[in-house]
Each structure stands twice: as structure tokens, then as C-alpha cells.
N, C-alpha and C. Protein backbone atom coordinates (compact mmCIF):
# COMPACT_ATOMS: atom_id res chain seq x y z
N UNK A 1 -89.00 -121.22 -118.92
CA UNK A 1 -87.69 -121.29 -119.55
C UNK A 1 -86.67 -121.96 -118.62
N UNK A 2 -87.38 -122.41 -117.79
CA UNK A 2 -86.27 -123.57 -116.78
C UNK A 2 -85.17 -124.36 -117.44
N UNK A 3 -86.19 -124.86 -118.37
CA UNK A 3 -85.20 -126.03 -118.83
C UNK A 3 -83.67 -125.34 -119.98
N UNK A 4 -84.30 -123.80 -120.18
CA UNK A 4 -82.64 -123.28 -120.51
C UNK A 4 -81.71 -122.76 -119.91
N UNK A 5 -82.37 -122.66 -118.96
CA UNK A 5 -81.61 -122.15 -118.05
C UNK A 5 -81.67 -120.37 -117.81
N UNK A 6 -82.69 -120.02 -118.63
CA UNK A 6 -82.81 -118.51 -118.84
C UNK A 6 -84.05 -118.45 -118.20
N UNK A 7 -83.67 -118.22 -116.72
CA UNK A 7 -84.54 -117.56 -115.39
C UNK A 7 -84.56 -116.67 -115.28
N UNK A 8 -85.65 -116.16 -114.42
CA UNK A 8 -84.93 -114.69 -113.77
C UNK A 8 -85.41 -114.93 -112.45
N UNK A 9 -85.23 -115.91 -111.93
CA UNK A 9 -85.30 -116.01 -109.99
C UNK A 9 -83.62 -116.23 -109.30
N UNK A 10 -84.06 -115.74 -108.52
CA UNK A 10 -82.90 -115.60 -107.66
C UNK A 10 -82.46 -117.06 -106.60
N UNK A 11 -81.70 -116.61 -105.84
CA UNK A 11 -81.44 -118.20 -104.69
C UNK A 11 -82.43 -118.40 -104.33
N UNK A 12 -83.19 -117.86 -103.25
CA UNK A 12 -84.35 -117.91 -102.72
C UNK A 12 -85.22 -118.85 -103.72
N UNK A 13 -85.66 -118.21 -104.42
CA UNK A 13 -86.64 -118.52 -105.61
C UNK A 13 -86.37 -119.79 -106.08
N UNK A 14 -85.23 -119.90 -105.95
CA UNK A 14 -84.72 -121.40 -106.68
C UNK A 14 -84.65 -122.43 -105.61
N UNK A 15 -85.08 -122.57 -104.48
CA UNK A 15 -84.74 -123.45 -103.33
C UNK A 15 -85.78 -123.62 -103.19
N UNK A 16 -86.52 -122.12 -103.02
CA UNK A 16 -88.35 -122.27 -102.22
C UNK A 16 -88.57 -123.77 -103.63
N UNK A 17 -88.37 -123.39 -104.97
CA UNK A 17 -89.20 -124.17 -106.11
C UNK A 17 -88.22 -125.42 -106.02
N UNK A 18 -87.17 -125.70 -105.09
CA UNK A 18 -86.38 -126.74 -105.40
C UNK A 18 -86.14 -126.97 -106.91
N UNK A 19 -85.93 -126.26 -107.76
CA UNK A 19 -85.36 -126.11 -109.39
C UNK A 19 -84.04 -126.45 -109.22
N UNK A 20 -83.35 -126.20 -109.11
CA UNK A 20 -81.51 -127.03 -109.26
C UNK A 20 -81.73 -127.91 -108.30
N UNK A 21 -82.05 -128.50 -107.67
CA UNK A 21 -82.42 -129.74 -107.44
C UNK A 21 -83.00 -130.68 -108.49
N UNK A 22 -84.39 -130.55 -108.57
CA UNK A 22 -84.50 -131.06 -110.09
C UNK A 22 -84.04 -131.54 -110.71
N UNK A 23 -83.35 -130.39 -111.34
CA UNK A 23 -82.91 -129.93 -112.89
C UNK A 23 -81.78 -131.32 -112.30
N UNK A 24 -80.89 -131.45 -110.72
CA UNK A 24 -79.47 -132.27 -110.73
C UNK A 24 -80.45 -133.44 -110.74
N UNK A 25 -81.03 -133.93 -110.67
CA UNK A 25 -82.15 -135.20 -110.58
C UNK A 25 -81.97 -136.01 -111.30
N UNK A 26 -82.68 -134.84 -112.58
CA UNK A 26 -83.18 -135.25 -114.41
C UNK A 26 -81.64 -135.66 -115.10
N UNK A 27 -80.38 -134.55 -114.27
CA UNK A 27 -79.47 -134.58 -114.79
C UNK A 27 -78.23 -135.95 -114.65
N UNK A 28 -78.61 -136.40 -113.50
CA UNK A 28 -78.00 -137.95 -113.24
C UNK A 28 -78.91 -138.97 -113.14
N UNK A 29 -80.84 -138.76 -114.16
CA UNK A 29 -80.73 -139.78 -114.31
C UNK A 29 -81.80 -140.13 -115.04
N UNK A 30 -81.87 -139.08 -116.16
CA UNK A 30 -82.38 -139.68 -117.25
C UNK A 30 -81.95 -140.17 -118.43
N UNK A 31 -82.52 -141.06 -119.00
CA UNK A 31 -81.46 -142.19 -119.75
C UNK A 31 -81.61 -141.38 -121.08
N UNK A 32 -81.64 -139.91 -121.18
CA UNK A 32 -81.29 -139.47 -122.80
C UNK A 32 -80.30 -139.02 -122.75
N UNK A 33 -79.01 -138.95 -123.43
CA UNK A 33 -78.28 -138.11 -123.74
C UNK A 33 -78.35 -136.84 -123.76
N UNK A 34 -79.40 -136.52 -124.66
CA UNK A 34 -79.66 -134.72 -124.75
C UNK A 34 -80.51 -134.23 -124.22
N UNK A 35 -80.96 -135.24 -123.28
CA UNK A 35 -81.86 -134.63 -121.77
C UNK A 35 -81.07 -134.01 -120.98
N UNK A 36 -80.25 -134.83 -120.67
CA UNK A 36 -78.95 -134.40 -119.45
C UNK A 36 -78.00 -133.48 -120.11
N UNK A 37 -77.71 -133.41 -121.10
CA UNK A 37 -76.45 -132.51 -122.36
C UNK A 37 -77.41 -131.24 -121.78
N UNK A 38 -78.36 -130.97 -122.02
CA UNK A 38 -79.46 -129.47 -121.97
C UNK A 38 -79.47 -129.11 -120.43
N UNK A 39 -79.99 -130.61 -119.22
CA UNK A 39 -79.49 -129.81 -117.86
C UNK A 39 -78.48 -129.23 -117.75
N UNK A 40 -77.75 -130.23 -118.04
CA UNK A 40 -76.35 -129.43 -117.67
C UNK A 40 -75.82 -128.00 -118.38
N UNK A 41 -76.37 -127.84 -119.38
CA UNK A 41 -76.04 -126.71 -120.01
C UNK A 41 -76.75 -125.66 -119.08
N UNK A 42 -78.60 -125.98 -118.91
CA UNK A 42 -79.36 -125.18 -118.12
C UNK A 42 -78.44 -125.15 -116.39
N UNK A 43 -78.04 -125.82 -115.66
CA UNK A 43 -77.09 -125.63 -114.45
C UNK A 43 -76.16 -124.62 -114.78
N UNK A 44 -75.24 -124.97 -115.63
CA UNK A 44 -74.23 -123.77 -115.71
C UNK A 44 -74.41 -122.26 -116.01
N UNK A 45 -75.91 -122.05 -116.83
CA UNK A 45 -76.42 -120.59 -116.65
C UNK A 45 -76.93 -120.05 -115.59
N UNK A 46 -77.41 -121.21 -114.77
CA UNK A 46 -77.73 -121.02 -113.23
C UNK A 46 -76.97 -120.67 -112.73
N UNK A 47 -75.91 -121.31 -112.47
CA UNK A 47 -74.84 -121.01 -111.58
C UNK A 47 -74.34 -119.46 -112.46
N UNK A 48 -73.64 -119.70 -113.22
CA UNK A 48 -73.34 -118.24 -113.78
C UNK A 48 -74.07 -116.92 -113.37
N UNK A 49 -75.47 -117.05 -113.61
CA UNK A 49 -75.86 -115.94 -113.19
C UNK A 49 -76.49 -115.90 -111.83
N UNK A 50 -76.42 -116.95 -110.93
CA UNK A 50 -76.84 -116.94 -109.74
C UNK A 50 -76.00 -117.19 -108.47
N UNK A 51 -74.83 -118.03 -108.88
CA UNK A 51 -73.83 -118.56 -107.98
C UNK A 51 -74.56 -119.39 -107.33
N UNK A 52 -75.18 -120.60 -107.35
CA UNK A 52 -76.35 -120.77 -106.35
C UNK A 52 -75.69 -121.90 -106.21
N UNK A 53 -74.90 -122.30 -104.45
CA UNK A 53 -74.01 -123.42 -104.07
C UNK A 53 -74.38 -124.65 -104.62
N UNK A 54 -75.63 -124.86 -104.67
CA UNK A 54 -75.96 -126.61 -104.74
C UNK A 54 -75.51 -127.01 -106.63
N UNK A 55 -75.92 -125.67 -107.30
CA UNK A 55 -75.49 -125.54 -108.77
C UNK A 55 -73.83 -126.00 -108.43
N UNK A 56 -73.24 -125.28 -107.76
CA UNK A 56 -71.61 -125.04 -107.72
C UNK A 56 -71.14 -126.67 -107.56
N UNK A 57 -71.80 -127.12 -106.46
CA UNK A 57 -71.44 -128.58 -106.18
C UNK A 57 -72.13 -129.27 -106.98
N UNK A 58 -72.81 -129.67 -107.88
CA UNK A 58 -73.26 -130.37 -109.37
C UNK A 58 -72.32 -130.33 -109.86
N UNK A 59 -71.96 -129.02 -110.69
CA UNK A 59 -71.17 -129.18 -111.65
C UNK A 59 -69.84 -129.35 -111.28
N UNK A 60 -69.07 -128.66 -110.30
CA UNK A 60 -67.75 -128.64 -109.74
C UNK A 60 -68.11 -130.52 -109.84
N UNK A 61 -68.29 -131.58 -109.55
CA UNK A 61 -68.58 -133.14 -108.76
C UNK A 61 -68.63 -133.67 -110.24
N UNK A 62 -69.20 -133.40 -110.83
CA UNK A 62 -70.17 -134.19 -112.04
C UNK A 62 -69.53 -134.22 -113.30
N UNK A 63 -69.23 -133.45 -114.05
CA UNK A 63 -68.58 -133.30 -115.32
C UNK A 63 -68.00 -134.09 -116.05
N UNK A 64 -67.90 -134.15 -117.08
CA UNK A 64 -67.02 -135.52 -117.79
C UNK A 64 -65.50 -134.69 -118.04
N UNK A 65 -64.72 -134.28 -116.62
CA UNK A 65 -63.55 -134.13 -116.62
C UNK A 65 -62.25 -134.55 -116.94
N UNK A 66 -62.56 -135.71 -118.11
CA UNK A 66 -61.73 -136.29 -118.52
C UNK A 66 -61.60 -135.62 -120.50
N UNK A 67 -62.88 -134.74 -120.46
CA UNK A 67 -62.48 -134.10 -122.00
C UNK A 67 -62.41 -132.91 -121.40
N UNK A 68 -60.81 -133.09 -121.94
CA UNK A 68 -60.16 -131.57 -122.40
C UNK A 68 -61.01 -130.13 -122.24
N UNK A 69 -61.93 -130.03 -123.47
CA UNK A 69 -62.67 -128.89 -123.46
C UNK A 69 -63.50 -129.11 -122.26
N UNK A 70 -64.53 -130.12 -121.78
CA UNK A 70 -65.24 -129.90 -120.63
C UNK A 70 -64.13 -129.30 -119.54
N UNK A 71 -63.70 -130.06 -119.54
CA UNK A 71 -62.90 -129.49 -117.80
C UNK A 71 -62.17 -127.68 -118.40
N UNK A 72 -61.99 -127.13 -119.44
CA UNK A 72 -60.96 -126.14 -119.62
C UNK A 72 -62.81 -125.16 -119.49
N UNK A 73 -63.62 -125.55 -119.58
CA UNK A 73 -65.09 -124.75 -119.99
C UNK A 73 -65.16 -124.83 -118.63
N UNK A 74 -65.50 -125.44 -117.19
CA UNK A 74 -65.32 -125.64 -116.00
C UNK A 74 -64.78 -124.94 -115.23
N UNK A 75 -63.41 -124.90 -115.80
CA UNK A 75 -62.43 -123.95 -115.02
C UNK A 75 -62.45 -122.64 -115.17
N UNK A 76 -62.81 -122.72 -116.34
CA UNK A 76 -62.81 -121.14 -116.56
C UNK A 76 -64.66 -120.35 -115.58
N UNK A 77 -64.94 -121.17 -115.80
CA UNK A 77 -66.59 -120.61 -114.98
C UNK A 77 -66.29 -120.52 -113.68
N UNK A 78 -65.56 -121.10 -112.84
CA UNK A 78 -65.39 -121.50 -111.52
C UNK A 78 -64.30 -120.14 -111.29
N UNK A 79 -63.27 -119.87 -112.08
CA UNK A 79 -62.40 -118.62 -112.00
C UNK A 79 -63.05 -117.60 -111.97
N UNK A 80 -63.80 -117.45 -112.96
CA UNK A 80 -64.64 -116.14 -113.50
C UNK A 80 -65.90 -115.80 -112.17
N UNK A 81 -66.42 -116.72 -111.85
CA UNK A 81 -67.45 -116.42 -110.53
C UNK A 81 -67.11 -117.18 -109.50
N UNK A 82 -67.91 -115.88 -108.38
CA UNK A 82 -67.32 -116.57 -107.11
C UNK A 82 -67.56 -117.68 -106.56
N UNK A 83 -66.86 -118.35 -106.02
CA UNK A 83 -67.07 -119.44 -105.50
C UNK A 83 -68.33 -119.86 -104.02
N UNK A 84 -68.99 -120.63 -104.20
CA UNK A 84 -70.00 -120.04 -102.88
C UNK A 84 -69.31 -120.69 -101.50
N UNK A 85 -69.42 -119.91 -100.49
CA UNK A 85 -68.92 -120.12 -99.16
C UNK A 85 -69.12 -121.34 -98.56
N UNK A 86 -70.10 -121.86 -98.64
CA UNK A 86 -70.57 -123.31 -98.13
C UNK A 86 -70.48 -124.76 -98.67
N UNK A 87 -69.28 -123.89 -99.87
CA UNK A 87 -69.24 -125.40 -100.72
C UNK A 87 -68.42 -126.65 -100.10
């Protein structure tokens, strides 16, 4: 269930398997639309339920921050969980 983002590994787990790595890979650079629309959806449940920095710096960097709702959906995730220390 990687690709929804509905894991149940932790940081560790996700570094040892290099998975948000990946997942940011597929996500800047496969030429489908709703290849990358689904990483990115799968990143932000990552991060949500993991806080996992390299997730934090994807999405915080990447976003199409120029629509309205993306960036107001952004902000609010970044408020709501903590921010990771090493970002």
C-alpha cells in the first residue's frame, strides 16, 4: 500500500527501504499526471503520519504554490504537525 500512502512503517523503516525517496523520484519525474497527483498525495500521508524530514522537504519545496487551495492544503499540514528539526 506504498503507493497510498497507507503504511504502517515508521522513519527507520522508511529510509532502511529508501520509500520517500522513491516515491520523491517517481514524483518529479514521471511524465503522467496522475502518477505524480497519487505520489504526492501518498507523501503527504507520509509525512502526516510520520513527520519524516525528507517527506517535509518534498513537499514544503515542490508544490504548485501558486493554486490557492494547494498552498492553503500545505499550510495547514505544516501548522498542524511538527515541523522536523533538520529541515
Amino acid at each position: 500500500m506504498i503507493a497510498s500512502g497507507n503504511i504502517s512503517a515508521n522513519q527507520q523503516e522508511l529510509d532502511e527501504f529508501k520509500i520517500v525517496e522513491s516515491l520523491i523520484n517517481m514524483w518529479r519525474n514521471d511524465p503522467i499526471n496522475t502518477v505524480r497527483s497519487a505520489v504526492e498525495d501518498a507523501l503527504y500521508k507520509i509525512y502526516k503520519s510520520t513527520q519524516h524530514p525528507t517527506a517535509y522537504k518534498a513537499l514544503k519545496r515542490y508544490p504548485d504554490y501558486t493554486n490557492d487551495q494547494t498552498k492553503e492544503k500545505y499550510e495547514l499540514l505544516f501548522k498542524e504537525y511538527t515541523v522536523p528539526v533538520n529541515s
